[in-house]
Protein backbone atom coordinates (compact mmCIF):
# COMPACT_ATOMS: atom_id res chain seq x y z
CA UNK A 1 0.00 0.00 0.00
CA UNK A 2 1.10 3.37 -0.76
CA UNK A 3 2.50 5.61 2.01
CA UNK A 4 -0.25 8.37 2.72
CA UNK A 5 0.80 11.66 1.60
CA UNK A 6 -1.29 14.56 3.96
CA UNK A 7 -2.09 17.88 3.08
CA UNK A 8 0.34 20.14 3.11
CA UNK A 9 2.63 17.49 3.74
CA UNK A 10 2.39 17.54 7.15
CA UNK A 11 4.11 14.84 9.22
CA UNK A 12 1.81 11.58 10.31
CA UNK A 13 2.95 13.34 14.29
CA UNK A 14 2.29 17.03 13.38
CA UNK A 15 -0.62 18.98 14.40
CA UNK A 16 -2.03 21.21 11.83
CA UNK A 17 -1.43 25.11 12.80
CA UNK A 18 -3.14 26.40 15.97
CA UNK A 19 -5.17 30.05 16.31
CA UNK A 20 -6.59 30.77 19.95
CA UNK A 21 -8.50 34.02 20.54
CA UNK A 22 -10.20 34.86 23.90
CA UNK A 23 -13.25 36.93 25.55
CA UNK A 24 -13.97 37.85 21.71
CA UNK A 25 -17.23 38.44 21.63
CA UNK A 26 -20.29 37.61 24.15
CA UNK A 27 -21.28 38.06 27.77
CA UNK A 28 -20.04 34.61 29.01
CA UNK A 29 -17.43 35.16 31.97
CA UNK A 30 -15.18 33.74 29.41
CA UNK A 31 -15.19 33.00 25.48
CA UNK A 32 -12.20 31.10 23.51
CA UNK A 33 -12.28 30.76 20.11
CA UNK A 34 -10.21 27.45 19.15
CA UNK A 35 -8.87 26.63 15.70
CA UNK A 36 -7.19 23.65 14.69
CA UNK A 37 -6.41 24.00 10.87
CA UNK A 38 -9.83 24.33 9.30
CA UNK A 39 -11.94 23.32 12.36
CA UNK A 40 -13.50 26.35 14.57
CA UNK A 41 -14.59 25.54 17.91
CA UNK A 42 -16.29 28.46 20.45
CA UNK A 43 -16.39 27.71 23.98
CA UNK A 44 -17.99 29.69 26.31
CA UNK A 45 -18.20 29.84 30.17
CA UNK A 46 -20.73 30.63 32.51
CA UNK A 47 -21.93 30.63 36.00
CA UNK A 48 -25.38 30.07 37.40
CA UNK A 49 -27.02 29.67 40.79
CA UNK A 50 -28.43 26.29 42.06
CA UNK A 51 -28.18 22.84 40.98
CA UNK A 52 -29.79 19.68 39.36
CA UNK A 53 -32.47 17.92 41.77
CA UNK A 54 -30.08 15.14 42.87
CA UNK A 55 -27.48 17.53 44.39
CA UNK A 56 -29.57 20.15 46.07
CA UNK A 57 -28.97 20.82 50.09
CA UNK A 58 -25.52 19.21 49.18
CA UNK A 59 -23.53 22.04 49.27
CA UNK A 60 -21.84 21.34 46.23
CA UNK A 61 -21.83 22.52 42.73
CA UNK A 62 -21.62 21.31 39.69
CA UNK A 63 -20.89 21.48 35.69
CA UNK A 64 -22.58 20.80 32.73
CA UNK A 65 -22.00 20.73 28.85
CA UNK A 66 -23.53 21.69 25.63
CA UNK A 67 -22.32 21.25 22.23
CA UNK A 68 -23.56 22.31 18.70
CA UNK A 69 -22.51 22.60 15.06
CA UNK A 70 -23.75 25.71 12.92
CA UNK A 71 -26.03 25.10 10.43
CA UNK A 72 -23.17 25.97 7.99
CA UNK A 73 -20.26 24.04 9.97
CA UNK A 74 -20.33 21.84 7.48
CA UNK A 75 -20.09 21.99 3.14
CA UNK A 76 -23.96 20.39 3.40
CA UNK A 77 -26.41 22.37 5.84
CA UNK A 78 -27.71 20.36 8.42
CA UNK A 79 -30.47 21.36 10.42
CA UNK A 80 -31.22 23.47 13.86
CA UNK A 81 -31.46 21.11 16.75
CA UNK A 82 -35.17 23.61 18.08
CA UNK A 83 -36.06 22.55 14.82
CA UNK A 84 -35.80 18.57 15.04
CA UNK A 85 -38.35 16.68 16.82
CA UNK A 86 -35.71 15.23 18.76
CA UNK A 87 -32.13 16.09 19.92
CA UNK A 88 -29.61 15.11 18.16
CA UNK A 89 -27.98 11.79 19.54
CA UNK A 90 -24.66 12.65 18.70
CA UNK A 91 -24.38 16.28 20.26
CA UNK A 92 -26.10 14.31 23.30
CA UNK A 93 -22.93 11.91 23.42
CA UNK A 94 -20.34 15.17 23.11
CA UNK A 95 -22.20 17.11 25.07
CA UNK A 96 -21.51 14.21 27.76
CA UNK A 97 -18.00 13.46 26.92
CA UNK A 98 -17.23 17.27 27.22
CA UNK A 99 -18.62 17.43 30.55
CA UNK A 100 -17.57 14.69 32.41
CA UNK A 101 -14.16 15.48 31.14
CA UNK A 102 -14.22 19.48 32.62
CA UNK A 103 -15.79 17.99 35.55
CA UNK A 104 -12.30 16.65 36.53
CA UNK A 105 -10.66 20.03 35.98
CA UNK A 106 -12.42 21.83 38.90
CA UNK A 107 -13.03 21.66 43.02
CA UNK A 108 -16.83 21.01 42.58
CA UNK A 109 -17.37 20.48 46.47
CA UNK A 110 -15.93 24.05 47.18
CA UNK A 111 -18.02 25.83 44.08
CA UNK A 112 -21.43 25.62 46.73
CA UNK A 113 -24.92 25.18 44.81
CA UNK A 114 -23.80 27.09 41.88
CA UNK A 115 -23.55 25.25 38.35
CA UNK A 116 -20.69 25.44 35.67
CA UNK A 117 -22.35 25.77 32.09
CA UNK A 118 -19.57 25.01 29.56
CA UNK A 119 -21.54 26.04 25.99
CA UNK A 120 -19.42 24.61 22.99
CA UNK A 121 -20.46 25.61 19.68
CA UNK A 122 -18.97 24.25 16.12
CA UNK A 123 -18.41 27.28 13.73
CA UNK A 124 -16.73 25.27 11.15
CA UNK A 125 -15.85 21.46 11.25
CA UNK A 126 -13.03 19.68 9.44
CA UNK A 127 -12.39 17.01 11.65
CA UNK A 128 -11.78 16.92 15.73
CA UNK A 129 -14.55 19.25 16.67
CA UNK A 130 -14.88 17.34 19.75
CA UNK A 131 -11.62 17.38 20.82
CA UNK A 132 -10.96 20.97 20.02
CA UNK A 133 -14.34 21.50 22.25
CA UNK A 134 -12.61 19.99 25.32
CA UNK A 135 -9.21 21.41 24.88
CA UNK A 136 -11.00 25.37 24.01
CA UNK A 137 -13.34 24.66 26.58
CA UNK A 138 -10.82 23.65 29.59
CA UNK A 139 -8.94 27.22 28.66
CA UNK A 140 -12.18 28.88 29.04
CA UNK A 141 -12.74 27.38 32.41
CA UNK A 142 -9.53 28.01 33.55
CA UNK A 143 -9.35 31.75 33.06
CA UNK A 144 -13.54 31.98 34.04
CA UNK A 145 -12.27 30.43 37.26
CA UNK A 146 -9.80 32.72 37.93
CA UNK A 147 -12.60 35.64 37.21
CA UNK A 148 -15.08 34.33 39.46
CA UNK A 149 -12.43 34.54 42.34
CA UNK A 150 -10.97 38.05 41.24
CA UNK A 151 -15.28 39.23 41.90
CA UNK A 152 -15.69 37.29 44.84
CA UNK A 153 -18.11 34.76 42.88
CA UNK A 154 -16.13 32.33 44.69
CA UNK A 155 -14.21 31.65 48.01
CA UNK A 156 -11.62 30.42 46.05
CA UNK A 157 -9.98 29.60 42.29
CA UNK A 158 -11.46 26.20 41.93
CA UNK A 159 -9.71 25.46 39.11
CA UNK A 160 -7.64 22.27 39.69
CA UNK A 161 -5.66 21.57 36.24
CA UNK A 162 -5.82 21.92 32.59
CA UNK A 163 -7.08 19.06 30.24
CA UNK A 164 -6.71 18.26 26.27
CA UNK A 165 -7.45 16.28 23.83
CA UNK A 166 -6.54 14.85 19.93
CA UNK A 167 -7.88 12.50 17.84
CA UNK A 168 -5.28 9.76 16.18
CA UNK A 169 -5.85 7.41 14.26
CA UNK A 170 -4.86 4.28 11.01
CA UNK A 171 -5.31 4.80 7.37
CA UNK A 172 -4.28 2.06 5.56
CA UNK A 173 -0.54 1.06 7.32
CA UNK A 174 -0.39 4.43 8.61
CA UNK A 175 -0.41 6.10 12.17
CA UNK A 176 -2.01 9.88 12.37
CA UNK A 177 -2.59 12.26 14.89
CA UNK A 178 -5.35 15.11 14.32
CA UNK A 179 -7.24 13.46 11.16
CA UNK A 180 -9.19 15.67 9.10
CA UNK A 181 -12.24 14.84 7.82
CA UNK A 182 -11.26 13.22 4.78
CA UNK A 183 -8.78 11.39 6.75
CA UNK A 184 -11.23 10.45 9.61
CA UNK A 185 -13.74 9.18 6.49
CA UNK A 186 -11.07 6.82 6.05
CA UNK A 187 -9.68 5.54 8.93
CA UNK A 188 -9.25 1.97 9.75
CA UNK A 189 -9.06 3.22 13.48
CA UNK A 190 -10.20 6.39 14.99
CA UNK A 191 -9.54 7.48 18.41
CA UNK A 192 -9.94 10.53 20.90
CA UNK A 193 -7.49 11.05 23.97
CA UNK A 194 -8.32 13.39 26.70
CA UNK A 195 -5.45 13.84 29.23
CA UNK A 196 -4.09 15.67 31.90
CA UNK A 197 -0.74 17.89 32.46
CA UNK A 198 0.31 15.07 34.32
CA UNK A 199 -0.01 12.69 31.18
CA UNK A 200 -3.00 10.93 32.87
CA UNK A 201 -5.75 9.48 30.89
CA UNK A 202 -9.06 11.37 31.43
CA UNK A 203 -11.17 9.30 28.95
CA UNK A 204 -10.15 7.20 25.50
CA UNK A 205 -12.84 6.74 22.97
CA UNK A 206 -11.73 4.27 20.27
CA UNK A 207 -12.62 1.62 17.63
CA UNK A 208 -11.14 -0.42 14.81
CA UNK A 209 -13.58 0.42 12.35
CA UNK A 210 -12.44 -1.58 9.53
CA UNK A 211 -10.21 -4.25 10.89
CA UNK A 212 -8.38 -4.94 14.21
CA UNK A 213 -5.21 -3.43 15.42
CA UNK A 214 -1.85 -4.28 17.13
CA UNK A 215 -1.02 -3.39 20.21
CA UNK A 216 1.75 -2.01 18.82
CA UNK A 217 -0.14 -0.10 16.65
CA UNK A 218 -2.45 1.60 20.00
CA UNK A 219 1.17 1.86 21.54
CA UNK A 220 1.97 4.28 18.69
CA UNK A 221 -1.42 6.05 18.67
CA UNK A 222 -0.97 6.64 22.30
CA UNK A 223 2.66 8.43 21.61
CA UNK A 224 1.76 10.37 19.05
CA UNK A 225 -1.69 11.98 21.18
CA UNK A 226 0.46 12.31 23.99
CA UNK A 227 2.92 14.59 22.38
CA UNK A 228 0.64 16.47 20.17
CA UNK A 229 -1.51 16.87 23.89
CA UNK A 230 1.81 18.54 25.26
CA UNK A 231 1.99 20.69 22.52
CA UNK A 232 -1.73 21.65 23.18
CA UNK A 233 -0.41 22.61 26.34
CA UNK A 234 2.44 24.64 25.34
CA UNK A 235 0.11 26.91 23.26
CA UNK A 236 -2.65 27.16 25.42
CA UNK A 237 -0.27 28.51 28.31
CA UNK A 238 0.58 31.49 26.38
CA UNK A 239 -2.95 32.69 26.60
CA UNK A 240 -2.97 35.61 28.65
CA UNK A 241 -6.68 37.09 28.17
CA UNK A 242 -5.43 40.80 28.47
CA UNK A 243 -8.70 41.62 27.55
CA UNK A 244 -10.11 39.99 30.27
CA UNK A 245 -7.42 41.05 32.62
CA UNK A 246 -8.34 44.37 31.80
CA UNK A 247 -12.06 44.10 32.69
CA UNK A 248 -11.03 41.86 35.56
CA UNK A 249 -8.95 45.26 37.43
CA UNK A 250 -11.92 47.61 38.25
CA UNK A 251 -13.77 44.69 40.38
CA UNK A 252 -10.21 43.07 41.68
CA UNK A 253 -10.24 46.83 43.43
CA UNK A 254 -13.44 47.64 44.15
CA UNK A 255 -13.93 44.08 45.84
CA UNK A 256 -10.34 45.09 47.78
CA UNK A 257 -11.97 48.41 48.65
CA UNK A 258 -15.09 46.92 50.42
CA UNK A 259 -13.11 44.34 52.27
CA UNK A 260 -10.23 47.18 53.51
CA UNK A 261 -13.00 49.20 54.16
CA UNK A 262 -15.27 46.53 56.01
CA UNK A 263 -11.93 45.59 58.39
CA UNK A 264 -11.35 49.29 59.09
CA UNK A 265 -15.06 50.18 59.41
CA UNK A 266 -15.77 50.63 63.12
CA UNK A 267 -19.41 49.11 64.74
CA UNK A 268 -21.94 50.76 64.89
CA UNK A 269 -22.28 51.51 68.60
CA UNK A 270 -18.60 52.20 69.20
CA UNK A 271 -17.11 54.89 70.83
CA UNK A 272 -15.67 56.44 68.08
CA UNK A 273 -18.83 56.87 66.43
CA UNK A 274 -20.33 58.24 69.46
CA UNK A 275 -17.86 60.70 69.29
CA UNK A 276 -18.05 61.56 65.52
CA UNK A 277 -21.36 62.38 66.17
């Protein structure tokens, strides 16, 4: 079989090129816009009070997860999901994936009956939507967190550690990391890796589509996520979110303000108020 040529040449290891934009547009506490070669991801952050049924008088908080492609995401329109009789089962399945991923990322139990709503929409899909969900998403998060502190949303920045994730996969002989979607129409074996800075395993989904594979060959799969998840890393670190930073100052002070003024603020039946008056 022939050896499979990619576009642009790229290497069966390299990632295609990587654009990250943040708080670009929207209310949400915090808004990345995530693009991995052709495919545009939006995730957006925000924070709401009280929980599902099952939690409530727990104390604890929790996180949920939307996800949805643009009518136009793709080269043939698909439809609205308000306008389908039913939801669509594979959002459903990403939608759950997503969450129970970014529920590993943050301190739930010290987030009180508040809920996380992590809403990831597909702008424009060319393979690894889902993946670039997660990875956009957990940035989001991350820097939301770190808002929600800044206002006093929060006792604390609950915001325990970044996550990632790539797809890999076989065409023909071959071992690929971050298919397209020509290449993921293709594949013998397709596979998504979510993982931690630590290079633990948050979740594999996987199957030999076609035929079965080696060990060998997962082996190989496994190195090549695991690198190109690193490099995820590397570029989402140098995300700053001036922006954000920016908009974050005025409350950072004013919330210093109150609680300076609060300590030096004398009661109400003291003597030196007596005296003032």
């Amino acid at each position: 079989m022939e050896k499979l040529i990619r576009e642009n040449n790229r290497a069966h290891d390299q990632l295609r090129p990587i654009s990250i934009q943040c708080d670009q547009q929207g209310y949400a506490d915090a808004t990345i816009l995530f693009e991995l070669g052709r495919t545009k991801v939006q995730a957006s952050v925000t924070l709401q009070q009280g929980v599902p049924p099952f939690l409530k008088g727990q104390g604890v908080g929790w996180l949920t997860a939307e996800y949805a492609m643009l009518p136009t995401a793709t080269h043939q329109r698909t439809k609205r999901e308000s306008s389908m009789a039913q939801k669509n089962s594979r959002n459903i399945e990403i939608s759950r994936l997503i969450g129970r991923s970014l529920r590993t990322t943050v301190d739930l139990d010290s987030l009180g009956e508040k809920t996380i709503i992590i809403d990831c929409d597909v702008l424009q899909a060319d393979g690894g939507t889902r993946v670039s969900a997660i990875t956009a998403a957990s940035l989001a998060l991350k820097h939301a967190c770190k808002r929600w502190f800044a206002q006093g949303q929060t006792k604390a920045n609950i915001y325990l550690t970044p996550i990632a994730a790539i797809s890999a996969g076989i065409v023909g002989d071959d071992v690929i990391v971050d298919l397209t979607y020509n290449e993921d129409s293709n594949a013998d074996a397709d596979f998504n890796f979510v993982m931690n800075t630590d290079n633990n395993i948050i979740e594999i989904q996987g199957t030999a589509e076609k035929t079965p594979i080696s060990w060998q060959q997962f082996e190989l799969l496994r190195i090549y996520a695991q690198q190109s998840i690193q490099q995820l890393f590397t570029e989402c670190a140098k995300i700053t979110m001036p922006e954000l930073e920016r908009r974050l100052q005025p409350a950072t002070k004013q919330l210093a303000r109150k609680r300076e003024h609060a300590q030096k603020k004398p009661a109400f039946f003291s003597l030196g108020n007596r005296m003032a008056k």
